[in-house]
Protein backbone atom coordinates (compact mmCIF):
# COMPACT_ATOMS: atom_id res chain seq x y z
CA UNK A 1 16.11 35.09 -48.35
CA UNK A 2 13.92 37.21 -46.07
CA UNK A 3 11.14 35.34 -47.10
CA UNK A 4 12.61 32.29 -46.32
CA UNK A 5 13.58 32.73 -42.72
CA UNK A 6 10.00 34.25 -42.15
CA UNK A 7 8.38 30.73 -43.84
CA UNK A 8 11.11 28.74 -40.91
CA UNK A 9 10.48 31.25 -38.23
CA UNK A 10 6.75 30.53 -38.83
CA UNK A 11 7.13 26.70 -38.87
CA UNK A 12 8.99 26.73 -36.02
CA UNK A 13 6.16 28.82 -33.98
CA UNK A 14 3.33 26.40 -35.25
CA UNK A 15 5.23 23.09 -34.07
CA UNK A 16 6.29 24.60 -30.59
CA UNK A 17 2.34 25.66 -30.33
CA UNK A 18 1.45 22.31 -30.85
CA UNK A 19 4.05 20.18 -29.60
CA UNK A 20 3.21 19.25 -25.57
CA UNK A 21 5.56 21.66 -23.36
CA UNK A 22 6.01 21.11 -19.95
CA UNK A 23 3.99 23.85 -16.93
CA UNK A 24 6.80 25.19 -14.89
CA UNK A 25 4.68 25.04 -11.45
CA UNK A 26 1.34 23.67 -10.23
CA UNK A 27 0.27 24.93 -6.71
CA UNK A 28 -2.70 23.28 -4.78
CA UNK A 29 -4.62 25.53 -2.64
CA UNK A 30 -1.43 28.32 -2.24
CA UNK A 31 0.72 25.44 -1.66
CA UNK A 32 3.21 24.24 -4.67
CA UNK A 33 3.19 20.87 -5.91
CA UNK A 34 5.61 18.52 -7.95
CA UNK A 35 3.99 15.23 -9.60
CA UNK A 36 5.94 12.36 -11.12
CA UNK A 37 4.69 13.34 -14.17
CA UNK A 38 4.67 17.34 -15.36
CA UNK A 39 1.62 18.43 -16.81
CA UNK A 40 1.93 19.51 -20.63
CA UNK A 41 0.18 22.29 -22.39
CA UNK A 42 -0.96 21.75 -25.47
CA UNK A 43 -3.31 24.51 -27.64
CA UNK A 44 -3.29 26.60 -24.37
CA UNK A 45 -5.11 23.59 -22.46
CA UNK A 46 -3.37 21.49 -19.35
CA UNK A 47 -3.59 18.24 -18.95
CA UNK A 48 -2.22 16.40 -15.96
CA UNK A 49 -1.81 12.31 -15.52
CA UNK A 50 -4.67 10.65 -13.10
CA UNK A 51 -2.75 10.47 -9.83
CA UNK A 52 -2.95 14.45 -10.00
CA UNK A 53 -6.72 14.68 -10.16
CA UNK A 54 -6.83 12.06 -7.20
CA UNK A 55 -4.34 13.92 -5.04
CA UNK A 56 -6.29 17.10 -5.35
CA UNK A 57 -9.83 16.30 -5.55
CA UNK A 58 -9.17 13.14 -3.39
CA UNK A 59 -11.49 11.76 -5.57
CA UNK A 60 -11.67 8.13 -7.37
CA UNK A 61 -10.57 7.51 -11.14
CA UNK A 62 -10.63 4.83 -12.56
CA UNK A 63 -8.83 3.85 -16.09
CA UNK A 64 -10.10 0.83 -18.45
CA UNK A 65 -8.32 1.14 -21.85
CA UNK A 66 -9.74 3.68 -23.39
CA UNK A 67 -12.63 4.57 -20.59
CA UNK A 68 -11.91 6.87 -17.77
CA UNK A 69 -14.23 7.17 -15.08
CA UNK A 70 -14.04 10.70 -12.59
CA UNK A 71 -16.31 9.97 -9.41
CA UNK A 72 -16.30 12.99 -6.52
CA UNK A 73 -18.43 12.91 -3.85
CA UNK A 74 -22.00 12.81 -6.03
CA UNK A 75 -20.26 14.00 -8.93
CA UNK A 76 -19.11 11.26 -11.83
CA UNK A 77 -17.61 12.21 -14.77
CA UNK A 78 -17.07 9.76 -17.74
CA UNK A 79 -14.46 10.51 -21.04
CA UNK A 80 -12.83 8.40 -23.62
CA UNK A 81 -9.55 8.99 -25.00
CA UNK A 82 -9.52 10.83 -28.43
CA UNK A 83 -12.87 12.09 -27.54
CA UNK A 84 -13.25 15.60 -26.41
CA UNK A 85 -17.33 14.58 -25.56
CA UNK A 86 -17.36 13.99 -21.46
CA UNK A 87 -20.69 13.38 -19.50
CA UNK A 88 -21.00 15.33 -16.01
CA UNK A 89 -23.67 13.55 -14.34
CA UNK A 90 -25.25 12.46 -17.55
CA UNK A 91 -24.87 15.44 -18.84
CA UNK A 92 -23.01 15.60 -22.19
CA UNK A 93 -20.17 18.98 -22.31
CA UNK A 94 -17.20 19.22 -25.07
CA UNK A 95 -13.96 19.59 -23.22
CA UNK A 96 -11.63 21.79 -25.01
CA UNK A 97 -9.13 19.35 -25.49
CA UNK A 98 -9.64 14.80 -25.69
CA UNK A 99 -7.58 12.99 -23.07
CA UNK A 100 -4.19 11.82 -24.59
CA UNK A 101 -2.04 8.81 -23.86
CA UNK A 102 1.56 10.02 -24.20
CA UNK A 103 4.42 7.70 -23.44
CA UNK A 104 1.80 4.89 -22.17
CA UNK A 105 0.59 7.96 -19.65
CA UNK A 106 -2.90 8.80 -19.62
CA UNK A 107 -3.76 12.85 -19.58
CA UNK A 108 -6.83 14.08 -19.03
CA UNK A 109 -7.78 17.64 -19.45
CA UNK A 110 -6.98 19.47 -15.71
CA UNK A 111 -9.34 22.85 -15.83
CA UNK A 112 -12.41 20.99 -17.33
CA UNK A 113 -12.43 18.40 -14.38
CA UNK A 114 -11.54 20.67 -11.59
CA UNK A 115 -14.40 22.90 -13.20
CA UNK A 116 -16.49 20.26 -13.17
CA UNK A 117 -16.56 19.62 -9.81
CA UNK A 118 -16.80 23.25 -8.65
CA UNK A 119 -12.73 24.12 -7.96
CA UNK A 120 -11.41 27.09 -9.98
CA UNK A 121 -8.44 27.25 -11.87
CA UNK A 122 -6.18 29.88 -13.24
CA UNK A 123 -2.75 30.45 -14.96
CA UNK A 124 0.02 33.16 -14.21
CA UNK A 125 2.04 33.68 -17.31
CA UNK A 126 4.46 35.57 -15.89
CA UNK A 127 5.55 32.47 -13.42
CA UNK A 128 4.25 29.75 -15.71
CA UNK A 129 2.04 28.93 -12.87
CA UNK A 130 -1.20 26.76 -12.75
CA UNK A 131 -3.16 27.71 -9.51
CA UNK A 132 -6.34 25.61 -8.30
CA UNK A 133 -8.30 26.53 -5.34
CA UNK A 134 -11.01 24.05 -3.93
CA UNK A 135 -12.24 23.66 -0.51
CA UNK A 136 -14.69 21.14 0.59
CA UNK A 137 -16.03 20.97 3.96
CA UNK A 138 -17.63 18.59 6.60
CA UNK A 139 -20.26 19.00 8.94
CA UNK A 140 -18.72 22.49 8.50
CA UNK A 141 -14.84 21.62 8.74
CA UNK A 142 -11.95 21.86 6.11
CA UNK A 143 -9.82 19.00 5.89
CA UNK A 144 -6.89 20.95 7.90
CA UNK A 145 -9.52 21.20 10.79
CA UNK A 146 -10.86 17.77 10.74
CA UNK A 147 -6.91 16.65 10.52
CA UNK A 148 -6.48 18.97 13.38
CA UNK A 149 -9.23 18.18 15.69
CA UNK A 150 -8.29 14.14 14.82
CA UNK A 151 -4.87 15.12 16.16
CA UNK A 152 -6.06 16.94 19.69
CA UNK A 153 -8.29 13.88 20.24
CA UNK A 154 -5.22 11.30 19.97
CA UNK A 155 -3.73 13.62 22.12
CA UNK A 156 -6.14 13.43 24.91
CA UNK A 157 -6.37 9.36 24.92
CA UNK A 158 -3.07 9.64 25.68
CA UNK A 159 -1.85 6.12 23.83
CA UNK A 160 -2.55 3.78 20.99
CA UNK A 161 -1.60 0.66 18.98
CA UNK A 162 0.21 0.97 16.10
CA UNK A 163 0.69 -1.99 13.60
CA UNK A 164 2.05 -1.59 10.11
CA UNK A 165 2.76 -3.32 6.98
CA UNK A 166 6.09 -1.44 4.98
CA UNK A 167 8.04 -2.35 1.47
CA UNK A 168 10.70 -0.23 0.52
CA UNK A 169 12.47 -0.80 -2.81
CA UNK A 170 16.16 1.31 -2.97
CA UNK A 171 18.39 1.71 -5.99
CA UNK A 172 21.83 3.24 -4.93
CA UNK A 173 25.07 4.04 -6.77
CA UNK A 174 28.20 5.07 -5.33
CA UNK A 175 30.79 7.01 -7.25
CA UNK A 176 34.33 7.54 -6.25
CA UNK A 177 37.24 9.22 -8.06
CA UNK A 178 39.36 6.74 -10.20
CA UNK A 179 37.04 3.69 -9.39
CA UNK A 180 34.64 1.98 -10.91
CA UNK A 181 30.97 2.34 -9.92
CA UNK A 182 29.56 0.73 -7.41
CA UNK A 183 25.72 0.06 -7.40
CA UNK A 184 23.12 -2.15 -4.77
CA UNK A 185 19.25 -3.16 -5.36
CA UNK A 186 17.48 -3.72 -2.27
CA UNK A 187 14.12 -4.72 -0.96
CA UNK A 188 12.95 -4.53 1.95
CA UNK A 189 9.52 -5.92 3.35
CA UNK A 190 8.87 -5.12 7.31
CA UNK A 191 6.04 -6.56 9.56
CA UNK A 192 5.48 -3.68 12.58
CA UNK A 193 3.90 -3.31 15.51
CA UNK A 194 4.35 -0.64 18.15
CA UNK A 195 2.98 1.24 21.24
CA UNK A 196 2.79 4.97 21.40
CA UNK A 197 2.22 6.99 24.84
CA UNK A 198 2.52 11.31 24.58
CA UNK A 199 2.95 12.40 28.35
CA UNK A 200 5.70 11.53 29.22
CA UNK A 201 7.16 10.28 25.77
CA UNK A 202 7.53 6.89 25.17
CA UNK A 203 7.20 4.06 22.15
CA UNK A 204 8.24 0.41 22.00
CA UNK A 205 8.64 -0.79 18.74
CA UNK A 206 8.81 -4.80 17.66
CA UNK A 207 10.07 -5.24 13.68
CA UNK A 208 10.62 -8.01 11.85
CA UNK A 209 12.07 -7.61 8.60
CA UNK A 210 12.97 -9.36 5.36
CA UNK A 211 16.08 -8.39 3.68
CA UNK A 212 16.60 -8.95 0.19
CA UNK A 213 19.98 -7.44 -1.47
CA UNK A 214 21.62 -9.65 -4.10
CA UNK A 215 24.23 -7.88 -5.17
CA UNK A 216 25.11 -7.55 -1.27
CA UNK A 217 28.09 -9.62 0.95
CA UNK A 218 25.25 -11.50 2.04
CA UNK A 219 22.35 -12.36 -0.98
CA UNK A 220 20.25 -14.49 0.14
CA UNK A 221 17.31 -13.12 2.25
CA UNK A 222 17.87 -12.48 5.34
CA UNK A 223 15.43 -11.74 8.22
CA UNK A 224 16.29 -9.66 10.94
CA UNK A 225 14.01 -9.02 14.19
CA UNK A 226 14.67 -6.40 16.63
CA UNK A 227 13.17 -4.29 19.33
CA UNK A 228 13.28 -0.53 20.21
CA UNK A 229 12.52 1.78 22.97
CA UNK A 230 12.15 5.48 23.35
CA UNK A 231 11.64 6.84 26.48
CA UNK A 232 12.76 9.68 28.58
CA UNK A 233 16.19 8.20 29.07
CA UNK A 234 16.86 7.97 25.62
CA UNK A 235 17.13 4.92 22.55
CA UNK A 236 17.26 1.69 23.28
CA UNK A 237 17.51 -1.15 20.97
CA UNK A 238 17.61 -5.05 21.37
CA UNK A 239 18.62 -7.60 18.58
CA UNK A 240 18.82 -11.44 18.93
CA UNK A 241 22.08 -11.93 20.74
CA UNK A 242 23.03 -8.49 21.66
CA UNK A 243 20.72 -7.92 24.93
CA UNK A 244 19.56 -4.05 25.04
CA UNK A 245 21.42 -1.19 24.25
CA UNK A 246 21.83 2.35 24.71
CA UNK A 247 22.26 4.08 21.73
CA UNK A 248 24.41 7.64 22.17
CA UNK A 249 22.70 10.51 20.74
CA UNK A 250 24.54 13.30 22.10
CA UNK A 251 21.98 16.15 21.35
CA UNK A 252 19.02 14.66 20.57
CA UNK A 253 16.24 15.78 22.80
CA UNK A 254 13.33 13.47 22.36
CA UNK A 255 11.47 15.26 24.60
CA UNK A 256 11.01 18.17 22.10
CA UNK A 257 10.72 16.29 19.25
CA UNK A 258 7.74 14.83 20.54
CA UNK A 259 6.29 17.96 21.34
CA UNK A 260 6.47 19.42 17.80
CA UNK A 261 4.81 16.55 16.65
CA UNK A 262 1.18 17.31 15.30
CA UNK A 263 0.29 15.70 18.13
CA UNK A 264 -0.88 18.56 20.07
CA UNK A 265 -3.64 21.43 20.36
CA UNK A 266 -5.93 22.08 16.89
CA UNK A 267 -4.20 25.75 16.38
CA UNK A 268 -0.68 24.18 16.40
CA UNK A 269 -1.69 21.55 14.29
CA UNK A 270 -3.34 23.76 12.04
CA UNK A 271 -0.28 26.00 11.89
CA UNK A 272 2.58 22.86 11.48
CA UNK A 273 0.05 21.61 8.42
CA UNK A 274 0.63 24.84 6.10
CA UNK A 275 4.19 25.13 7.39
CA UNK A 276 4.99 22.04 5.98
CA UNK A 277 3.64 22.91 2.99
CA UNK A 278 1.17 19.86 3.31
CA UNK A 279 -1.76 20.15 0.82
CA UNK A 280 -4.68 18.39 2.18
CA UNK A 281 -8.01 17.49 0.65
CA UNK A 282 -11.34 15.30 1.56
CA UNK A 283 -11.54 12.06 -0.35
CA UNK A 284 -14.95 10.12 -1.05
CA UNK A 285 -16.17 9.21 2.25
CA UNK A 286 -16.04 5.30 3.20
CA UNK A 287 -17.28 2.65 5.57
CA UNK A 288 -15.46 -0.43 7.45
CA UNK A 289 -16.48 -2.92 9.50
CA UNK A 290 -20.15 -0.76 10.76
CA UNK A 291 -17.70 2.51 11.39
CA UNK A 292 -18.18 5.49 9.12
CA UNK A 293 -14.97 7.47 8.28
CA UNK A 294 -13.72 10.76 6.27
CA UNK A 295 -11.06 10.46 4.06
CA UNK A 296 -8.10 13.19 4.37
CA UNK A 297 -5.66 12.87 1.49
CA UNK A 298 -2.13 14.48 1.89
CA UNK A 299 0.38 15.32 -0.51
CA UNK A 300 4.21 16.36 0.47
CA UNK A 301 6.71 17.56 -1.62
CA UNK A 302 10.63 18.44 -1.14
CA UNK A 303 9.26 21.91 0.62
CA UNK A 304 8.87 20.20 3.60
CA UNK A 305 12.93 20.56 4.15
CA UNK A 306 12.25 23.98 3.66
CA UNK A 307 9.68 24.44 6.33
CA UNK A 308 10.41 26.12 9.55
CA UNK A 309 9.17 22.93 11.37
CA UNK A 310 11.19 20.85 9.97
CA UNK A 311 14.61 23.13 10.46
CA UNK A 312 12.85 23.15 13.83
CA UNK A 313 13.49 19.40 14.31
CA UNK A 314 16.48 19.37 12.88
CA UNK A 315 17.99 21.65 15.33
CA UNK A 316 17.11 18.84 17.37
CA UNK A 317 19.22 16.52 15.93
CA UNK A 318 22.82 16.34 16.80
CA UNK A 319 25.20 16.31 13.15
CA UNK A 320 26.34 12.73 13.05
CA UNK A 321 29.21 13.53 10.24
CA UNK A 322 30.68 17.22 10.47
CA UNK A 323 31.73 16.86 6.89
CA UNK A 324 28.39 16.42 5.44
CA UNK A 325 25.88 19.33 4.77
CA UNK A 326 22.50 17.34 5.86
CA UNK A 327 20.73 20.71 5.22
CA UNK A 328 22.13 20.77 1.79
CA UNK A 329 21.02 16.82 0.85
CA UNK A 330 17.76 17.82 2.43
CA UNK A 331 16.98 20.83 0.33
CA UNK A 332 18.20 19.01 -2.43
CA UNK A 333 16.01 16.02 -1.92
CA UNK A 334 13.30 15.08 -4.13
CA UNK A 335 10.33 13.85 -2.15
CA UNK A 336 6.83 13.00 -3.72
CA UNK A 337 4.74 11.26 -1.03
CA UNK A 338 1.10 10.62 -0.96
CA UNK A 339 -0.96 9.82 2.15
CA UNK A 340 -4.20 9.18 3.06
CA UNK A 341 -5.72 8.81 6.71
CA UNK A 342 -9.00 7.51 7.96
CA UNK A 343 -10.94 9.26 10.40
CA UNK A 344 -13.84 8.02 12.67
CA UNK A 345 -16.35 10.14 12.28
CA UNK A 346 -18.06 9.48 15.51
CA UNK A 347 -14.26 9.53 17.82
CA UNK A 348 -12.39 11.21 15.11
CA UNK A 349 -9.56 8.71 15.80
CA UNK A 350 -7.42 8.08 13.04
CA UNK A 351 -8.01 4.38 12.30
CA UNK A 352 -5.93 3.55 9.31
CA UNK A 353 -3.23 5.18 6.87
CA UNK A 354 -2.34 4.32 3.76
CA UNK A 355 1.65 6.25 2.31
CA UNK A 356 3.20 5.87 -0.83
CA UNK A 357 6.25 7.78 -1.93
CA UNK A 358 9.84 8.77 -3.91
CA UNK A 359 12.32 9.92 -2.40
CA UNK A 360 15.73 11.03 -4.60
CA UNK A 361 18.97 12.52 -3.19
CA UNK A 362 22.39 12.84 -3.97
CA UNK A 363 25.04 12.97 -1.03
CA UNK A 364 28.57 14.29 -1.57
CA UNK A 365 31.38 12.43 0.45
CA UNK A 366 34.92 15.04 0.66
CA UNK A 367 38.26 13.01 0.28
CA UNK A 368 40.27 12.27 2.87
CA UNK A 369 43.85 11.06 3.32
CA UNK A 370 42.53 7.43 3.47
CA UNK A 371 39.91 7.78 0.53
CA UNK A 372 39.03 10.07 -2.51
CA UNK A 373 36.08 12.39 -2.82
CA UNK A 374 32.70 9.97 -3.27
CA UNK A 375 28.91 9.99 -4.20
CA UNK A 376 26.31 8.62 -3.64
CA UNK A 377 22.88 8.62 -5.53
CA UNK A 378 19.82 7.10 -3.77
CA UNK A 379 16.42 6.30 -4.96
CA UNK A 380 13.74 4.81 -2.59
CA UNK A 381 10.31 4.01 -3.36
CA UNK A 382 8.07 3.28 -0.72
CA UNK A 383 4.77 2.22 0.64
CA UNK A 384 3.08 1.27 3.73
CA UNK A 385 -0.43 0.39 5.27
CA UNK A 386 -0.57 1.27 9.16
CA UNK A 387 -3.90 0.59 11.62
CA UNK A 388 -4.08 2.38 14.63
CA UNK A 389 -6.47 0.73 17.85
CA UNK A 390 -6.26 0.22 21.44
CA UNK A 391 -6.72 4.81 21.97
CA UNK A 392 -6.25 5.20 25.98
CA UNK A 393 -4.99 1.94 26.89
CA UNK A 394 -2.47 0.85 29.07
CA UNK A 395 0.52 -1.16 27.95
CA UNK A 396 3.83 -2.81 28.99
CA UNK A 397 7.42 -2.29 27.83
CA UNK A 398 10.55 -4.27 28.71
CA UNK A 399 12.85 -3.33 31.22
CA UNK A 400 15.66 -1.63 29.99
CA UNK A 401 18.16 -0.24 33.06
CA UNK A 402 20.46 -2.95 32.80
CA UNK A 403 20.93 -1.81 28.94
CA UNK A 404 25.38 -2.01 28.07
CA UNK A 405 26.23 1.50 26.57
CA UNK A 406 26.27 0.85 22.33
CA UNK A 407 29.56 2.10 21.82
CA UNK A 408 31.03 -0.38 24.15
CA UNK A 409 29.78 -3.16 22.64
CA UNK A 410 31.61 -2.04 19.17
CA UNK A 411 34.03 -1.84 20.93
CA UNK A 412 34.18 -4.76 22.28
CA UNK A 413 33.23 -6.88 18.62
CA UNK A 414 35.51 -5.06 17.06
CA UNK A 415 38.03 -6.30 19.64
CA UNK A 416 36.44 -9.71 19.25
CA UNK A 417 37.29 -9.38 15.38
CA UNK A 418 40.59 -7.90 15.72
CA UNK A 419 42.46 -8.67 19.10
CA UNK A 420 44.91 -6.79 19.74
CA UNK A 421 48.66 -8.47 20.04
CA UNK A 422 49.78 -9.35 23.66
CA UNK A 423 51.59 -6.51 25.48
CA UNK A 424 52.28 -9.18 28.51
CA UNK A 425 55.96 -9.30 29.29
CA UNK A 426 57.12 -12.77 30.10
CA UNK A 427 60.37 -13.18 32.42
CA UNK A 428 63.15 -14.05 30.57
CA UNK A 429 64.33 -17.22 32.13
CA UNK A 430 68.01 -17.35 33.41
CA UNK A 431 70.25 -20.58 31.96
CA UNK A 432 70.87 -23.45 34.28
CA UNK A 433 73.94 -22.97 36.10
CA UNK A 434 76.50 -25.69 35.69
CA UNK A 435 78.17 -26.61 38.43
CA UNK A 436 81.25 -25.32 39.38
CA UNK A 437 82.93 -28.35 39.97
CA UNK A 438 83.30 -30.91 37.00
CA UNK A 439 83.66 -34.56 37.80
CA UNK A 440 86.99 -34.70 37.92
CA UNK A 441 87.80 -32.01 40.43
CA UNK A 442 84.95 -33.69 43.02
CA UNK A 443 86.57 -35.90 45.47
CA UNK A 444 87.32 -39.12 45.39
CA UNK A 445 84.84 -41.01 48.01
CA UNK A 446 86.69 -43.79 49.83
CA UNK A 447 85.84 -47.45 49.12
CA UNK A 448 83.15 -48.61 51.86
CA UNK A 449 83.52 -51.77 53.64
């Protein structure tokens, strides 16, 4: 019997040593990252999916059936699937381990090609933690201080241009007790463009967006345009037959929100960067139309609610619902977004961004006497291209000081939609008096001649 449970306790070992198990943590550069996809460990060797390698080493990689092509700077790197032979450079190595397709997910072997490219790598057992350091440089500058220096310069011109190209795609269910669920696919494709000025704050923003919700009230497309300004007075917005309004954010002080933008001096930038937990690397340089630009990627992850910058803006932000925790969705939230930003290198003016992203949360809704406890689950996806021009210049913004306060105008639709019943009180009218005399108590008139 002994024998026996030694023979299953040994089985069992052997299959969980070579069955892929999933790295608790991955941390970039000190700073703790989440991908879609975990890496697995299998035989004691990591392998992570493409989109890892490319948000680290900000490299290109490009995947053609069974080919996989690693290029870094002046560094390429070529493997095939089921092979563990790799060329650096056209030089042939053995990797320790082949690259792997595992639920139609391509791995690729992480400490070989982060090796390869001069990054180390190492692994804490005790926190199941897979650590890479790598630091490239430009003209002497790490990405932070190139990001940094970028953000000092836009700074000093003062304004810019902004014109951007979103889609979001949002799956949401809503759960209440005792009813059925309830759930909405939406798409959303948005057309931008927008003015930015630091000192004093202020940003006019023109939107035109598509709509597309079928399982809505309303499922055909629909296309809404509308206009927003921030200035020192507050929010305004305008939408086709409403005129501007004032929106009411008791609390909100725009003023310091804009100053704890990165928008500011290289050391502050430097510091809100690692606060936010913001891992940033150099991609492969690139050229566009004659201008020569570094690449900074940047990867966020649901640490960023965590940050003391970002509980710094949120103390900025008045609590629109008392009886939901937005500190608790945040912290709950799971964010995976992916940026990358263009920077001249002769103005070091960021010229163009490229974001793509997930963002997951669950909010809680208490019960109240007129409805049960709710929940909702959210997923967005979402990606954007943005160029930014016109550093320094001048522009124009609508006039706004004969804006109607928002919450009047609810007031007054929802008045429109629901009038309320006349309170006018109406005299009652007295009966006609008849005449005290009937017509046979009047007098008799004499004959006339």
């Amino acid at each position: 019997m002994k024998g026996k449970v030694t023979i299953l306790l040994t089985l069992i070992m052997v299959l969980l040593m070579a069955t892929p198990t999933l790295a608790a943590n991955l941390e970039f550069n000190g700073k703790p990252y989440q991908p879609k996809q975990a890496p697995s460990i299998e035989s004691g060797v990591t392998r992570v999916t493409p989109d890892v390698i490319m948000n680290f080493l900000g490299c290109d990689v490009a995947v053609e059936g069974d080919s996989i092509t690693i290029t870094e700077n002046d560094k390429t790197i070529q493997m095939t699937v089921g092979s563990t032979a790799a060329v650096v450079n056209g030089e042939t190595l053995t990797m320790p381990l082949a690259p792997d397709v595992m639920e139609g997910k391509t791995y690729i072997p992480l400490r070989f090609v982060f090796e390869a490219v001069g990054a180390s790598v190492s692994w804490d057992g005790d926190t199941s933690t897979i650590s890479v350091a790598y630091n490239e440089t430009r003209d002497g500058m790490t990405a932070e201080e190139v990001m940094a220096k970028s953000s000092a310069m836009i700074t000093q011109a003062g304004r810019y241009k902004m014109t951007a190209d979103m889609q979001i795609d949002m799956d949401m269910t809503a759960k209440a007790t005792g009813e059925e669920d309830q759930t909405m696919k939406m798409n959303m494709d948005s057309d931008v463009e927008a003015w930015l000025q630091i000192e004093p704050m202020l940003m006019y923003m023109k939107q035109t967006s598509v709509v597309n919700a079928p399982e809505s009230p309303a499922p055909e497309p629909q296309t809404i345009r509308m206009e927003m300004l921030f200035n020192e007075d507050g929010v305004f917005m305008n939408m086709p037959e409403t005129g501007w309004l004032k929106m009411n954010l008791e609390g909100l002080n725009l003023e310091e929100l804009m100053k704890q933008s990165m928008t500011q001096d290289p050391v502050a930038a430097m510091k809100q960067i690692k606060e936010m937990g913001i891992a940033l690397t150099f991609a492969n340089d690139q050229q566009k139309d004659g201008k020569e630009y570094w690449v900074l990627n940047g990867v966020m992850g649901g640490d960023i609610f965590k940050s003391d910058y970002f509980k710094g803006i949120m103390q900025q932000i008045p609590s629109m619902d008392q009886d939901v925790d937005m500190q608790k969705i945040l912290e709950g939230m799971e964010l995976d977004f992916v940026y990358s930003v263009w920077i001249d290198k002769a103005t070091f003016y960021n010229d163009y961004m490229d974001l793509a992203g997930n963002i997951k949360f669950n909010m809680d809704i208490p019960a109240t006497a007129q409805s049960p406890a709710a929940a909702i689950d959210m997923a967005m996806a979402m990606q954007g291209t943005y160029t930014m021009s016109d550093y320094g210049l001048a522009f124009t913004v609508p006039e706004v000081k004969d804006a109607r306060d928002y919450e009047d105008f609810l007031a007054e639709q929802m008045q429109q939609l629901n009038p309320a019943p006349s309170t006018e009180l109406v005299p009652e009218q007295e009966p006609e008096q008849e005449s005290e005399q009937t017509p046979e108590q009047l007098p008799e008139q004499e004959p006339q001649d």
